[in-house]
PDB file of N, CA and C in Angstrom:
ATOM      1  N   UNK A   1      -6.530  53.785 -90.453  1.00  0.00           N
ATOM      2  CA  UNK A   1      -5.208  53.222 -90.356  1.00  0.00           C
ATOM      3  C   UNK A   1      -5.234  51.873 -91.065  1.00  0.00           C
ATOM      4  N   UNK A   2      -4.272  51.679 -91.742  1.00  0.00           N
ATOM      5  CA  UNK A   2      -3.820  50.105 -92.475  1.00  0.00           C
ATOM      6  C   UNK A   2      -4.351  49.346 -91.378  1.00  0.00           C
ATOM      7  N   UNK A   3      -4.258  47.907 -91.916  1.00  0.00           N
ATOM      8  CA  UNK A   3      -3.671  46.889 -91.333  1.00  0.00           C
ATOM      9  C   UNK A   3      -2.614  46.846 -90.784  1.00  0.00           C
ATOM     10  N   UNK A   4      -1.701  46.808 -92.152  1.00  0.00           N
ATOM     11  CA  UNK A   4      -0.207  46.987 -91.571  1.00  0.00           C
ATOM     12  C   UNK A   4       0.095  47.718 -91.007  1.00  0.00           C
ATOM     13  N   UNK A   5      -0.192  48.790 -90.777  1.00  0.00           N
ATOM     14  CA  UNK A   5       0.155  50.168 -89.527  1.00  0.00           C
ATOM     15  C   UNK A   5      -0.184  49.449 -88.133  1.00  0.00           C
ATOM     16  N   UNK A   6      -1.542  48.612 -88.308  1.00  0.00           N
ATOM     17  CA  UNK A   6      -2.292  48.838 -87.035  1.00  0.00           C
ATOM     18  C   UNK A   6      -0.959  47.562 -86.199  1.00  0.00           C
ATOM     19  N   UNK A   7      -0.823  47.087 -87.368  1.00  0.00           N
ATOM     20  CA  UNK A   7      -0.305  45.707 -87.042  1.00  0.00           C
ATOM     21  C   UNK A   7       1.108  45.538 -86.677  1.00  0.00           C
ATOM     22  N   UNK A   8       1.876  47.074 -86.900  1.00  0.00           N
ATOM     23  CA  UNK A   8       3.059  47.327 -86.423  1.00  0.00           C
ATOM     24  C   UNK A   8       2.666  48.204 -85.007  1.00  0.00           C
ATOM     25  N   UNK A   9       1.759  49.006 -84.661  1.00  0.00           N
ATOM     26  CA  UNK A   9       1.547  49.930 -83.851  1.00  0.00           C
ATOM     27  C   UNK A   9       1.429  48.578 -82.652  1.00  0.00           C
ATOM     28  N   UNK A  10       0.163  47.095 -82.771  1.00  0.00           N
ATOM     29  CA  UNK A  10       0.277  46.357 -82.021  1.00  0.00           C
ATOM     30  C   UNK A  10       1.703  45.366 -82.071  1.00  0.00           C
ATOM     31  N   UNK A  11       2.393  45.408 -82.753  1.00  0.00           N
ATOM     32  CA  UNK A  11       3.611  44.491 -82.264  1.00  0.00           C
ATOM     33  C   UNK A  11       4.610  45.795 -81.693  1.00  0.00           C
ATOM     34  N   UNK A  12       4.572  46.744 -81.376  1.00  0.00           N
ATOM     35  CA  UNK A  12       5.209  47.383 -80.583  1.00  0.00           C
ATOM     36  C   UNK A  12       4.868  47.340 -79.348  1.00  0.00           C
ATOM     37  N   UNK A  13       3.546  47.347 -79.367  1.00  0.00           N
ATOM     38  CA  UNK A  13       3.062  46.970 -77.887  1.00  0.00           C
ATOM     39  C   UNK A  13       3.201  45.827 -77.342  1.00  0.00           C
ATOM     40  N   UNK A  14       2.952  44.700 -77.773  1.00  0.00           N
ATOM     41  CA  UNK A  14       3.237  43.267 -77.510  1.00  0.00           C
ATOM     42  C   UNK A  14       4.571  42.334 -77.553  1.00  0.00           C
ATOM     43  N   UNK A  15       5.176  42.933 -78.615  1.00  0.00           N
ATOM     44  CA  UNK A  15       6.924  42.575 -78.730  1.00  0.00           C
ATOM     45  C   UNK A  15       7.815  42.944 -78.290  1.00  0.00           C
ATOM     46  N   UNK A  16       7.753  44.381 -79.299  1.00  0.00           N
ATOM     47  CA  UNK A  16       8.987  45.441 -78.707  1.00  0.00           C
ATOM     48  C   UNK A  16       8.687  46.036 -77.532  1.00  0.00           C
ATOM     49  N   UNK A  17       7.769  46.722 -77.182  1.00  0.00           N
ATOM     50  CA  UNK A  17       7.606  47.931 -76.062  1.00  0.00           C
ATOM     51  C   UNK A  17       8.137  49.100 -75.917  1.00  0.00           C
ATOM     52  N   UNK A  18       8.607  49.310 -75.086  1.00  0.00           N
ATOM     53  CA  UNK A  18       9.643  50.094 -74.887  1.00  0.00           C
ATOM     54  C   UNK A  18      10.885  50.503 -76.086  1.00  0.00           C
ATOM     55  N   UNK A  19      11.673  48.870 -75.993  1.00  0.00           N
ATOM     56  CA  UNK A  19      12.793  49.102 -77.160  1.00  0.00           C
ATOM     57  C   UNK A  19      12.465  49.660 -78.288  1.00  0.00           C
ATOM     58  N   UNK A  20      11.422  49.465 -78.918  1.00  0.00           N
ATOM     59  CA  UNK A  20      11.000  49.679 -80.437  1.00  0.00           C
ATOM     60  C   UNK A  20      11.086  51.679 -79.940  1.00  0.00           C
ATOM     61  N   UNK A  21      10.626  51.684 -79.137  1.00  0.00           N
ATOM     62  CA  UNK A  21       9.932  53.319 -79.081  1.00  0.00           C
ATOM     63  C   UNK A  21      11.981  53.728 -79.162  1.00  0.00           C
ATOM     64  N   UNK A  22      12.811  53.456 -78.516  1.00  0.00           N
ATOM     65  CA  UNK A  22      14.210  53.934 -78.686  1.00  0.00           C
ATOM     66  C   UNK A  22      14.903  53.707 -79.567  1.00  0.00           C
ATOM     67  N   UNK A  23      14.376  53.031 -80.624  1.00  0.00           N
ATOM     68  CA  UNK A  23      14.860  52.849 -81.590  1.00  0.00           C
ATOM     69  C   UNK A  23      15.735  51.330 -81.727  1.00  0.00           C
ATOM     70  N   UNK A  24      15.687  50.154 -80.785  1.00  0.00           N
ATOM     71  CA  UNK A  24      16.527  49.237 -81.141  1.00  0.00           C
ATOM     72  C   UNK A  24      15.736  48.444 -82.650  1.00  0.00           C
ATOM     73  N   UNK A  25      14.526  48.873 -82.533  1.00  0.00           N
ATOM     74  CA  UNK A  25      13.824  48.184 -84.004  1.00  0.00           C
ATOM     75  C   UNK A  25      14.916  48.439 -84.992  1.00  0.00           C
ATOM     76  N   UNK A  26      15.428  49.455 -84.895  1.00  0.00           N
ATOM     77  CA  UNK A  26      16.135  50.152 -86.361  1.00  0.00           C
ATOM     78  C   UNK A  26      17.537  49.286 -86.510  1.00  0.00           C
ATOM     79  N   UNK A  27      17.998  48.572 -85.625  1.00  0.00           N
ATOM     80  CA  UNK A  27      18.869  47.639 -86.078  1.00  0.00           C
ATOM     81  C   UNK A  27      18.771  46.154 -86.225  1.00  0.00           C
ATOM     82  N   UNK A  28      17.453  45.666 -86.685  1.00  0.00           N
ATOM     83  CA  UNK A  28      16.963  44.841 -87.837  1.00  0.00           C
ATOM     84  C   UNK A  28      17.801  44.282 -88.502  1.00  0.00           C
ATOM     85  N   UNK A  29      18.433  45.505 -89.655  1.00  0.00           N
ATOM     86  CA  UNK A  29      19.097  45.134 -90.546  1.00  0.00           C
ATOM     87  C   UNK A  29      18.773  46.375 -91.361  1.00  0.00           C
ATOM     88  N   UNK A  30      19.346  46.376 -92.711  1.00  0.00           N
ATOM     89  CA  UNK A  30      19.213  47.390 -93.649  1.00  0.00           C
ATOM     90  C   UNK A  30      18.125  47.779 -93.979  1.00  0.00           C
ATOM     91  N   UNK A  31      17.135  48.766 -94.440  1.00  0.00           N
ATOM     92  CA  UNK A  31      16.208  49.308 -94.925  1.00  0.00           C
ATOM     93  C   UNK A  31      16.420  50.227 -96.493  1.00  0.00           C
ATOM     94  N   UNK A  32      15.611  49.871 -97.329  1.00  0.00           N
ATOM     95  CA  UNK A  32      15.935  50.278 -98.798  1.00  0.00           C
ATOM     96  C   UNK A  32      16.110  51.878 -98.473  1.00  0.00           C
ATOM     97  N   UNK A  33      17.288  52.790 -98.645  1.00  0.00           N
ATOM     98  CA  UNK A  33      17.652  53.895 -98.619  1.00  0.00           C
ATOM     99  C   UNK A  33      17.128  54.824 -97.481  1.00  0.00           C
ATOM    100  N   UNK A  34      16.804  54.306 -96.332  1.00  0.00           N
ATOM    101  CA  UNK A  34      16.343  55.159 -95.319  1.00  0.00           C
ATOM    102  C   UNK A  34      14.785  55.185 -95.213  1.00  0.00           C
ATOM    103  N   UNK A  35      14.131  55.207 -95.988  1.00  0.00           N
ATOM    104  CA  UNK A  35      12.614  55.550 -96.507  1.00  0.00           C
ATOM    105  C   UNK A  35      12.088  54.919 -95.346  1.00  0.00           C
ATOM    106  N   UNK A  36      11.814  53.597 -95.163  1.00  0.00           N
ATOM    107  CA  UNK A  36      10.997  53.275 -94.278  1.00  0.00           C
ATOM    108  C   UNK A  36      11.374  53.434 -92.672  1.00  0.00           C
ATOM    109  N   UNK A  37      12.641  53.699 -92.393  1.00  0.00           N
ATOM    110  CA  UNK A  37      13.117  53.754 -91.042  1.00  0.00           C
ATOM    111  C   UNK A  37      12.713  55.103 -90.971  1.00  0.00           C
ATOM    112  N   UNK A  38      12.612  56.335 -91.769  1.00  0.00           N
ATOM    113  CA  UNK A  38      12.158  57.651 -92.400  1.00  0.00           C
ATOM    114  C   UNK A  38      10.427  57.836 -91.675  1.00  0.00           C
ATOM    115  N   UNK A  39       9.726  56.635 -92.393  1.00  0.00           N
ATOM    116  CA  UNK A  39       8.074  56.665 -92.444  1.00  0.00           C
ATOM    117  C   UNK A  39       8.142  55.944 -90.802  1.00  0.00           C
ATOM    118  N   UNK A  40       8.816  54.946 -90.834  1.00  0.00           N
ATOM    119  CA  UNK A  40       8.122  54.535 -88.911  1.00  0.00           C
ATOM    120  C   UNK A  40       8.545  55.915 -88.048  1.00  0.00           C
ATOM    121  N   UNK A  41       9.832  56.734 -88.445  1.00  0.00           N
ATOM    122  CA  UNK A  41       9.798  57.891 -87.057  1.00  0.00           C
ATOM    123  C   UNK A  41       8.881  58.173 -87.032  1.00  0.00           C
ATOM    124  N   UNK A  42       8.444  58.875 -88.700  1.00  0.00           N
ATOM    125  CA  UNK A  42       7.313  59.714 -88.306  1.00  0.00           C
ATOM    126  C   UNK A  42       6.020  59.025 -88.143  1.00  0.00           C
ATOM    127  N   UNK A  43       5.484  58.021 -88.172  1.00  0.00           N
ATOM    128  CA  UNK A  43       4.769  57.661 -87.424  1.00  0.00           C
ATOM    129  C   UNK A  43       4.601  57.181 -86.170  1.00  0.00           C
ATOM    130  N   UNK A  44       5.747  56.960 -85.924  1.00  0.00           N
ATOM    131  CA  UNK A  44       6.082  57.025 -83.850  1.00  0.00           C
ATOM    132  C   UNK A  44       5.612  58.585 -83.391  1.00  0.00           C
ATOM    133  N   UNK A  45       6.338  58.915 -84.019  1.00  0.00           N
ATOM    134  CA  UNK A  45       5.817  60.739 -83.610  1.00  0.00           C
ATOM    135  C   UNK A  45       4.473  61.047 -83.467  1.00  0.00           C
ATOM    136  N   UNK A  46       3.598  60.388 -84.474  1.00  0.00           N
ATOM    137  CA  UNK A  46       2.285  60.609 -84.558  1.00  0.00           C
ATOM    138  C   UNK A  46       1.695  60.006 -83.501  1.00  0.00           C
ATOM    139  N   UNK A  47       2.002  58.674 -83.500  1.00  0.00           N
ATOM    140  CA  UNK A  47       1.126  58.093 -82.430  1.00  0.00           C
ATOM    141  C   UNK A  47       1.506  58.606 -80.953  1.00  0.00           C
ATOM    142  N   UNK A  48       2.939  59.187 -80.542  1.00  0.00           N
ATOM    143  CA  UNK A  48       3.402  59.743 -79.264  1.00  0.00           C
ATOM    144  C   UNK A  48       2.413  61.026 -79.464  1.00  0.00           C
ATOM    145  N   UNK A  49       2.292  61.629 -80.445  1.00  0.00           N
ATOM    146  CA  UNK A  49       1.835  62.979 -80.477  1.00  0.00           C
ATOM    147  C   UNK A  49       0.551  63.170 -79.793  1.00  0.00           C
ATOM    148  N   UNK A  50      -0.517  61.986 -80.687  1.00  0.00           N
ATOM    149  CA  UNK A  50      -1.455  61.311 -80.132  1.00  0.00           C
ATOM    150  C   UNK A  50      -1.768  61.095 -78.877  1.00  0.00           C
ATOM    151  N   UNK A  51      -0.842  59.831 -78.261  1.00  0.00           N
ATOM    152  CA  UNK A  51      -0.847  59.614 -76.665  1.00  0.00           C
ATOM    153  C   UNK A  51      -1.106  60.937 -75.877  1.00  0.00           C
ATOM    154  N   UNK A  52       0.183  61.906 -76.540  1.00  0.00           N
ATOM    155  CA  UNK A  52       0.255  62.911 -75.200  1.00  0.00           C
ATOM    156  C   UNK A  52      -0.820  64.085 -75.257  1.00  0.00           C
ATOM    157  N   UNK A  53      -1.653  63.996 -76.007  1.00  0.00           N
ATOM    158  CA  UNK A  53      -2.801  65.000 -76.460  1.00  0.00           C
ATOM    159  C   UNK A  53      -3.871  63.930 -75.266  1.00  0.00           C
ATOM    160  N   UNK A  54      -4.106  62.646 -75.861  1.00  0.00           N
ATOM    161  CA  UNK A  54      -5.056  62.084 -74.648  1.00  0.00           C
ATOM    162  C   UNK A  54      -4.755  62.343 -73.144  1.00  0.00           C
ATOM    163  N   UNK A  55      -3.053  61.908 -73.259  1.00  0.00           N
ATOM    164  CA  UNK A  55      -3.018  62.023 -71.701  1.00  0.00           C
ATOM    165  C   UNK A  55      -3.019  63.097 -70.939  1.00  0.00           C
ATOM    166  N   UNK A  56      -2.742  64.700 -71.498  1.00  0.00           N
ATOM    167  CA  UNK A  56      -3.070  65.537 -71.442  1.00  0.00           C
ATOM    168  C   UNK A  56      -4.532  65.816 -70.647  1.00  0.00           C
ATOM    169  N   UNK A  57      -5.164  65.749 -71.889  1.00  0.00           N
ATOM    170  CA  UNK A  57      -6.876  65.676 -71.553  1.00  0.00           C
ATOM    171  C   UNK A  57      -7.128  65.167 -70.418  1.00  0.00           C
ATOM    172  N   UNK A  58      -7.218  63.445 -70.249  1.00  0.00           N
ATOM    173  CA  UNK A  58      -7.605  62.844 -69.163  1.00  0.00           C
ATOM    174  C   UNK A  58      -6.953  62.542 -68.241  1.00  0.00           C
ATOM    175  N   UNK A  59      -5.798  62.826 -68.178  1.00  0.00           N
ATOM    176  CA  UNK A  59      -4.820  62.461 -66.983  1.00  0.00           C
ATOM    177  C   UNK A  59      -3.837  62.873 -66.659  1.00  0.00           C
ATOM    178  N   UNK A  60      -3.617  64.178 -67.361  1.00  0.00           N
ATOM    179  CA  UNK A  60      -2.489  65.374 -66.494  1.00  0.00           C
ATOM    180  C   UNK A  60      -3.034  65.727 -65.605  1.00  0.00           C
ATOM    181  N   UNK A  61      -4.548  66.308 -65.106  1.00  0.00           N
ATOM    182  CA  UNK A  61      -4.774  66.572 -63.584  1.00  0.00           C
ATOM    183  C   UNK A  61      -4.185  65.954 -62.785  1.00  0.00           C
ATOM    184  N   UNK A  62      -3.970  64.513 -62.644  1.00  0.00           N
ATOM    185  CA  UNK A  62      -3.222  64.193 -61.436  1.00  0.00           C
ATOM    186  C   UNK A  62      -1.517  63.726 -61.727  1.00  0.00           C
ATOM    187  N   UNK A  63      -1.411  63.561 -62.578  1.00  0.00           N
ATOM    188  CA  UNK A  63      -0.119  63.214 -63.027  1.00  0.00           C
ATOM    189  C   UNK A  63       0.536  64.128 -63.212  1.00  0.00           C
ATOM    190  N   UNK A  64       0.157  65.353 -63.916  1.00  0.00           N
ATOM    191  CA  UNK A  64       1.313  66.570 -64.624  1.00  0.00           C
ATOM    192  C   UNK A  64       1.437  65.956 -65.960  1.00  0.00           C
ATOM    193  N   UNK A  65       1.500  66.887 -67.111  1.00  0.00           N
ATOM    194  CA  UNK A  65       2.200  66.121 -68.564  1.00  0.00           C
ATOM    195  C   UNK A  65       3.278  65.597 -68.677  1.00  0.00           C
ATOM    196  N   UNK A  66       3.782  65.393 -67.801  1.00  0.00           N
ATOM    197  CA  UNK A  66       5.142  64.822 -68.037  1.00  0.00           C
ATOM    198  C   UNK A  66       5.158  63.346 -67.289  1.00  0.00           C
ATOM    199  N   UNK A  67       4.086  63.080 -66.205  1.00  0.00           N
ATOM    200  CA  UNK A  67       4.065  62.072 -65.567  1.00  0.00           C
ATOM    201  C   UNK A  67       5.095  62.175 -63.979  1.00  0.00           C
ATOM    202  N   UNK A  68       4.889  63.085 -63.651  1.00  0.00           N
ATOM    203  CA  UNK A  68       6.307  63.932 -62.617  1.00  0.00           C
ATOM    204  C   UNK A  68       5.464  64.403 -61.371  1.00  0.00           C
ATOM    205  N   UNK A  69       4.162  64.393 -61.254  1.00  0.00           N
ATOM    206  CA  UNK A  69       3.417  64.483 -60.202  1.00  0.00           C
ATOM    207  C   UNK A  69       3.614  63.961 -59.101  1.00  0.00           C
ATOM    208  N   UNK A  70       4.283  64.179 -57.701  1.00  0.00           N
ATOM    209  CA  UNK A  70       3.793  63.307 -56.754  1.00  0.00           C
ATOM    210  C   UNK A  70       2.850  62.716 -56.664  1.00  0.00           C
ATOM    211  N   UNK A  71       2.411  61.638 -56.183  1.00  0.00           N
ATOM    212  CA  UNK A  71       0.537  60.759 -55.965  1.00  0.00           C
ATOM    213  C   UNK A  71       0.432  60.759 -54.279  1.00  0.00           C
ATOM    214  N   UNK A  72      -0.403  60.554 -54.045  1.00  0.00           N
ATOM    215  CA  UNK A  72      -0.958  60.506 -52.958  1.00  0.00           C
ATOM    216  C   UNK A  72      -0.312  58.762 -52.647  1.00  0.00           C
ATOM    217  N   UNK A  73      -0.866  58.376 -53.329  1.00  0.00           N
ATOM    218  CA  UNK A  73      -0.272  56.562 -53.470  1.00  0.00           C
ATOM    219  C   UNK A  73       0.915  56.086 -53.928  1.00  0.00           C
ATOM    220  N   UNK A  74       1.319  57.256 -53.960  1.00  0.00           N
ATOM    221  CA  UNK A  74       3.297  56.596 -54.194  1.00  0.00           C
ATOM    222  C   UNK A  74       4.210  57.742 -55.050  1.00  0.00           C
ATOM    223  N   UNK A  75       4.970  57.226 -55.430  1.00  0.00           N
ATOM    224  CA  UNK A  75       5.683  57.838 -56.750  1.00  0.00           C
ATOM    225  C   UNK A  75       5.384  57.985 -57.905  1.00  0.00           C
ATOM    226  N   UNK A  76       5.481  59.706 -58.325  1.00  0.00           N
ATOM    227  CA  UNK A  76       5.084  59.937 -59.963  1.00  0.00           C
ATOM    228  C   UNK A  76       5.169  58.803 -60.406  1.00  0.00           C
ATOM    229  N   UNK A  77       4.304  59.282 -61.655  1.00  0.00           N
ATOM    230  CA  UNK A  77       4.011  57.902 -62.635  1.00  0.00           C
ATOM    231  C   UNK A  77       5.332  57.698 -63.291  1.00  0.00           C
ATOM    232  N   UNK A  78       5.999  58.699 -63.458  1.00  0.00           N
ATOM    233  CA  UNK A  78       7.410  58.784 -64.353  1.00  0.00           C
ATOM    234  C   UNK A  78       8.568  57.752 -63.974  1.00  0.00           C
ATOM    235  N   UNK A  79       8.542  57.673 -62.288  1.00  0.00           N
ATOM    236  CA  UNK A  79       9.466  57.232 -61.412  1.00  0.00           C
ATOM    237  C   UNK A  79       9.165  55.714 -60.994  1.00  0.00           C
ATOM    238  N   UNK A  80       8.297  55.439 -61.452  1.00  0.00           N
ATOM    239  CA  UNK A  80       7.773  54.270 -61.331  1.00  0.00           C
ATOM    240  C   UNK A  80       8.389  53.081 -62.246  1.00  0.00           C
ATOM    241  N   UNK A  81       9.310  53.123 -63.141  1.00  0.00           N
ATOM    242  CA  UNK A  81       9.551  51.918 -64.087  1.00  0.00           C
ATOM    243  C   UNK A  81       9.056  51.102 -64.750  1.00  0.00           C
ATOM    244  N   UNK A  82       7.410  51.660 -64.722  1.00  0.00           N
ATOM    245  CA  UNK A  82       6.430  50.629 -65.630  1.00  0.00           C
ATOM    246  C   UNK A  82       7.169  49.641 -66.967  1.00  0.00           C
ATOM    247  N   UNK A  83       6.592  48.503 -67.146  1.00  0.00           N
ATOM    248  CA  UNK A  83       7.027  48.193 -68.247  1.00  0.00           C
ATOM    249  C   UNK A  83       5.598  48.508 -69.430  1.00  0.00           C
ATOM    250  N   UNK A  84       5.750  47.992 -70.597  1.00  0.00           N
ATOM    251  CA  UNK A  84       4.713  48.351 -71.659  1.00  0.00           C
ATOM    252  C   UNK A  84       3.469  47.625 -71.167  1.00  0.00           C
ATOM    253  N   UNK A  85       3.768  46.518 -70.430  1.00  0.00           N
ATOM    254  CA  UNK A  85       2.405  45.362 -70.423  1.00  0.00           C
ATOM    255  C   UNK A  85       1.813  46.057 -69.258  1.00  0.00           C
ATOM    256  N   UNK A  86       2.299  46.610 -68.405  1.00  0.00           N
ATOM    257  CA  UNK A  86       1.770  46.997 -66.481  1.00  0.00           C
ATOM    258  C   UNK A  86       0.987  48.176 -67.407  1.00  0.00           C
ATOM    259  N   UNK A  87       1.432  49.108 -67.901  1.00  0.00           N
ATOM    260  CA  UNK A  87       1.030  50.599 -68.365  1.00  0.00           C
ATOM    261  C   UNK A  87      -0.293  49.903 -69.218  1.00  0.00           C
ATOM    262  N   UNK A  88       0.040  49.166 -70.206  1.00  0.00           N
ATOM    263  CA  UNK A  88      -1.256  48.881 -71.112  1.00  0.00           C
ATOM    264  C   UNK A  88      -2.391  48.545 -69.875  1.00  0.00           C
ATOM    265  N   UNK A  89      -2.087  47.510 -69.191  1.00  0.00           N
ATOM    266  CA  UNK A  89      -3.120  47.293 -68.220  1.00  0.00           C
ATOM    267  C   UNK A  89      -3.566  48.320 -67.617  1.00  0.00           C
ATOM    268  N   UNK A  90      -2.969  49.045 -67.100  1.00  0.00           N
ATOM    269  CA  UNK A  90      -3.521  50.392 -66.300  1.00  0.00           C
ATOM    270  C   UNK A  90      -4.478  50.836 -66.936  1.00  0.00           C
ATOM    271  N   UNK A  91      -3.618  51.391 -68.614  1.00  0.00           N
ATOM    272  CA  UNK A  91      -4.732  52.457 -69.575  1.00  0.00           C
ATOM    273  C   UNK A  91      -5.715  51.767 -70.050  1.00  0.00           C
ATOM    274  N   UNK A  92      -5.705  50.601 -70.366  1.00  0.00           N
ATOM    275  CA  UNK A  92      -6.672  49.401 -70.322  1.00  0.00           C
ATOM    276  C   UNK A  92      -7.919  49.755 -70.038  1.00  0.00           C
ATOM    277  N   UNK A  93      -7.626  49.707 -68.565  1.00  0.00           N
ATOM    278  CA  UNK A  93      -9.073  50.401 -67.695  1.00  0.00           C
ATOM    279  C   UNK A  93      -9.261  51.266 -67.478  1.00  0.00           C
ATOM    280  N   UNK A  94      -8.449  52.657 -67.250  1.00  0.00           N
ATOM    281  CA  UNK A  94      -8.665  53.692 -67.400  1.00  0.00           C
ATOM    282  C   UNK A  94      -9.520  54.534 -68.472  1.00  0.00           C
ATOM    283  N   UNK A  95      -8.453  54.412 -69.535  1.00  0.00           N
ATOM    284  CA  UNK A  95      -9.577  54.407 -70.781  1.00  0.00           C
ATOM    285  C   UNK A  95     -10.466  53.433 -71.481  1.00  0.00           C
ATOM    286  N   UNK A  96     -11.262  52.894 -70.892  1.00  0.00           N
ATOM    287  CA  UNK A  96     -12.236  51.403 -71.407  1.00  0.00           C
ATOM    288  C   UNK A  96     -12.999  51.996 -72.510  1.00  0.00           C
ATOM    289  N   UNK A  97     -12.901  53.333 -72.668  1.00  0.00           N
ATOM    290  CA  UNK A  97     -14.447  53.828 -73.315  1.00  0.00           C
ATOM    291  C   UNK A  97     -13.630  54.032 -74.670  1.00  0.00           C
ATOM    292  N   UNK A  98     -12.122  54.407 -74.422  1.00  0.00           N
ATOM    293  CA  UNK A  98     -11.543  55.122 -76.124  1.00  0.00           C
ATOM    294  C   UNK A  98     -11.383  53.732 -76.960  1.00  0.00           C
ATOM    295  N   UNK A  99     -10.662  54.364 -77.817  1.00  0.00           N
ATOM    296  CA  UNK A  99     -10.670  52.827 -78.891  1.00  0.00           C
ATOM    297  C   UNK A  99      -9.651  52.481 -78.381  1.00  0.00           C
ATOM    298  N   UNK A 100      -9.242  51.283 -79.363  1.00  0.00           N
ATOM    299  CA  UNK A 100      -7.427  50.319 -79.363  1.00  0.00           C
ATOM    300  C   UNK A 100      -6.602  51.081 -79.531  1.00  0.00           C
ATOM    301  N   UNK A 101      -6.604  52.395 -80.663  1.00  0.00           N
ATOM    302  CA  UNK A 101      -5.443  53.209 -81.110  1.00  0.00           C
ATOM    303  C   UNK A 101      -5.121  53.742 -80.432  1.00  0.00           C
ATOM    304  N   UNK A 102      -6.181  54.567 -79.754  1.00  0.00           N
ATOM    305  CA  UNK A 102      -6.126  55.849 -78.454  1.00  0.00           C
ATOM    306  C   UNK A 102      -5.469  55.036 -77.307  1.00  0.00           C
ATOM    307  N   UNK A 103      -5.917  54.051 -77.045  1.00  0.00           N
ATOM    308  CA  UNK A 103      -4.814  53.353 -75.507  1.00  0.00           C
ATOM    309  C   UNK A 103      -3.825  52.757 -76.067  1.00  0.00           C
ATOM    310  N   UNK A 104      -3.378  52.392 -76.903  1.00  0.00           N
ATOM    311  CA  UNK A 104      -1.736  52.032 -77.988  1.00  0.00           C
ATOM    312  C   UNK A 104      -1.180  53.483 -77.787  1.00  0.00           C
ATOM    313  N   UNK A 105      -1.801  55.201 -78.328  1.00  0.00           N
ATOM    314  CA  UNK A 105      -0.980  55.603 -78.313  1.00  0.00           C
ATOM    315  C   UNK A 105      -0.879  56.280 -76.908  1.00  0.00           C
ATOM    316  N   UNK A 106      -1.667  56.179 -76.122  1.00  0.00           N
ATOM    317  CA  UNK A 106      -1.076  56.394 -74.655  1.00  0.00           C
ATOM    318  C   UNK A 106      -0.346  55.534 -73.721  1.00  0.00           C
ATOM    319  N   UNK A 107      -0.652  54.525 -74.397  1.00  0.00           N
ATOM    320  CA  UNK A 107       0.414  53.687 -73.293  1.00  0.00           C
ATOM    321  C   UNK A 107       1.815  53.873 -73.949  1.00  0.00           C
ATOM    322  N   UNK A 108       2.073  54.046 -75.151  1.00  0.00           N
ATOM    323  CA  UNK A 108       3.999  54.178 -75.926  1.00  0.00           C
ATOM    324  C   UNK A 108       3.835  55.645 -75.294  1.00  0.00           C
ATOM    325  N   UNK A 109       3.486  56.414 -75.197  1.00  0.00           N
ATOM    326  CA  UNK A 109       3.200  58.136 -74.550  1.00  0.00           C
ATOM    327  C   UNK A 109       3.626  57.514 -73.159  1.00  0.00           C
ATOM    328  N   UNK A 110       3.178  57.002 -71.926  1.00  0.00           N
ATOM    329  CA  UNK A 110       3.470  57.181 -70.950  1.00  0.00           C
ATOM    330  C   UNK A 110       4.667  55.781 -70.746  1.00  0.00           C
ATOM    331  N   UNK A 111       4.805  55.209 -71.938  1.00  0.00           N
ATOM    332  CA  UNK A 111       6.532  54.598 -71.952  1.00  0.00           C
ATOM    333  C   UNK A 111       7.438  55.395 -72.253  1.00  0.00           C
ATOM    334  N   UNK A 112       7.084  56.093 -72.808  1.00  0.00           N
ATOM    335  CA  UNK A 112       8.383  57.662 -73.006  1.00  0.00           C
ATOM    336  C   UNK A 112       8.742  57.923 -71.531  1.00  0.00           C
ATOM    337  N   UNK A 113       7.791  58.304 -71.247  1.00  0.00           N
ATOM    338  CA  UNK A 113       7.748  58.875 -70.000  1.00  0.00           C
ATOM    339  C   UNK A 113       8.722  58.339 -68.545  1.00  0.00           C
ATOM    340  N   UNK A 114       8.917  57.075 -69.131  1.00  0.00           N
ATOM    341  CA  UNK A 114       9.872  56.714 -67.961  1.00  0.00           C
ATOM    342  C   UNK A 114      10.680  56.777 -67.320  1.00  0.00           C
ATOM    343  N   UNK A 115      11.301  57.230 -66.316  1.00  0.00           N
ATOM    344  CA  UNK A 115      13.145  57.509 -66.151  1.00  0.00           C
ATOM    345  C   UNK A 115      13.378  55.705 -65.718  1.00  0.00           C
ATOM    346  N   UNK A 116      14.625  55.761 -66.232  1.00  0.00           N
ATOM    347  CA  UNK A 116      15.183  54.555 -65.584  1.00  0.00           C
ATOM    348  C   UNK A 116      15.471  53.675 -66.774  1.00  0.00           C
ATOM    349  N   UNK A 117      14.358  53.869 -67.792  1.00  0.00           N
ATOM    350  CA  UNK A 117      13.730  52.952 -68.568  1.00  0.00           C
ATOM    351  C   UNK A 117      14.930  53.135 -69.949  1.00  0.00           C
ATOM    352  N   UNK A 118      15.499  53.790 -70.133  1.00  0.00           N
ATOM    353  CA  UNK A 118      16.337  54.309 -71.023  1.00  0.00           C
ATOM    354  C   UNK A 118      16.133  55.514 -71.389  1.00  0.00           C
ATOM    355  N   UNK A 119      14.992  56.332 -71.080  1.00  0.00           N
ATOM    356  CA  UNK A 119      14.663  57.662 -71.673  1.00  0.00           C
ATOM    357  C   UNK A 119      14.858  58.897 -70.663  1.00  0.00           C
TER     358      UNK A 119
END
């Protein structure tokens, strides 16, 4: 991955959060003929695609893929209202062992996931 990729993937996490993933990034301002508002979907897609393949793997057993699981300790993860910074912390430690990308794209993966949150 670029720099610049990596370096938009972390100011989504740190700036935008949430908003960026719904699209308020896209009213910025103009973009030369669509192209790049074009290249960030599809790389939102990728990195959600990403997230939900990890979270899948390591953490639909107790969650469900969708994040819709009752817990023993409270309310699905879905129902919960996390913001981007609470979730990063979580996957933080959860996944200590994957890289930066892999917990970037699971934590925007389980910001989808939110009800309440706009999604």
């Amino acid at each position: 991955m670029t720099n610049t990729r990596m370096g938009l993937v972390a100011l989504a996490v740190a700036g935008l959060g949430w908003a960026w993933l719904v699209g308020a990034a896209g009213s910025r301002g103009q973009q030369a003929a669509g192209q790049g508002q074009a290249g960030a979907g599809a790389e939102q897609e990728q990195i959600l695609t990403k997230g939900k393949g990890i979270f899948v793997e390591k953490c639909a057993k107790c969650h469900n893929e969708r994040g819709d699981k009752e817990l023993s300790s409270g309310k699905p993860l879905s129902e919960r209202g996390l913001g981007t910074d609470a979730i990063a912390k979580a996957v933080n430690g959860r996944l200590s062992k994957g890289t930066e990308e892999e917990r970037r794209a699971v934590t925007l993966y389980i910001a989808s996931l939110m009800k309440g949150g706009g999604k």
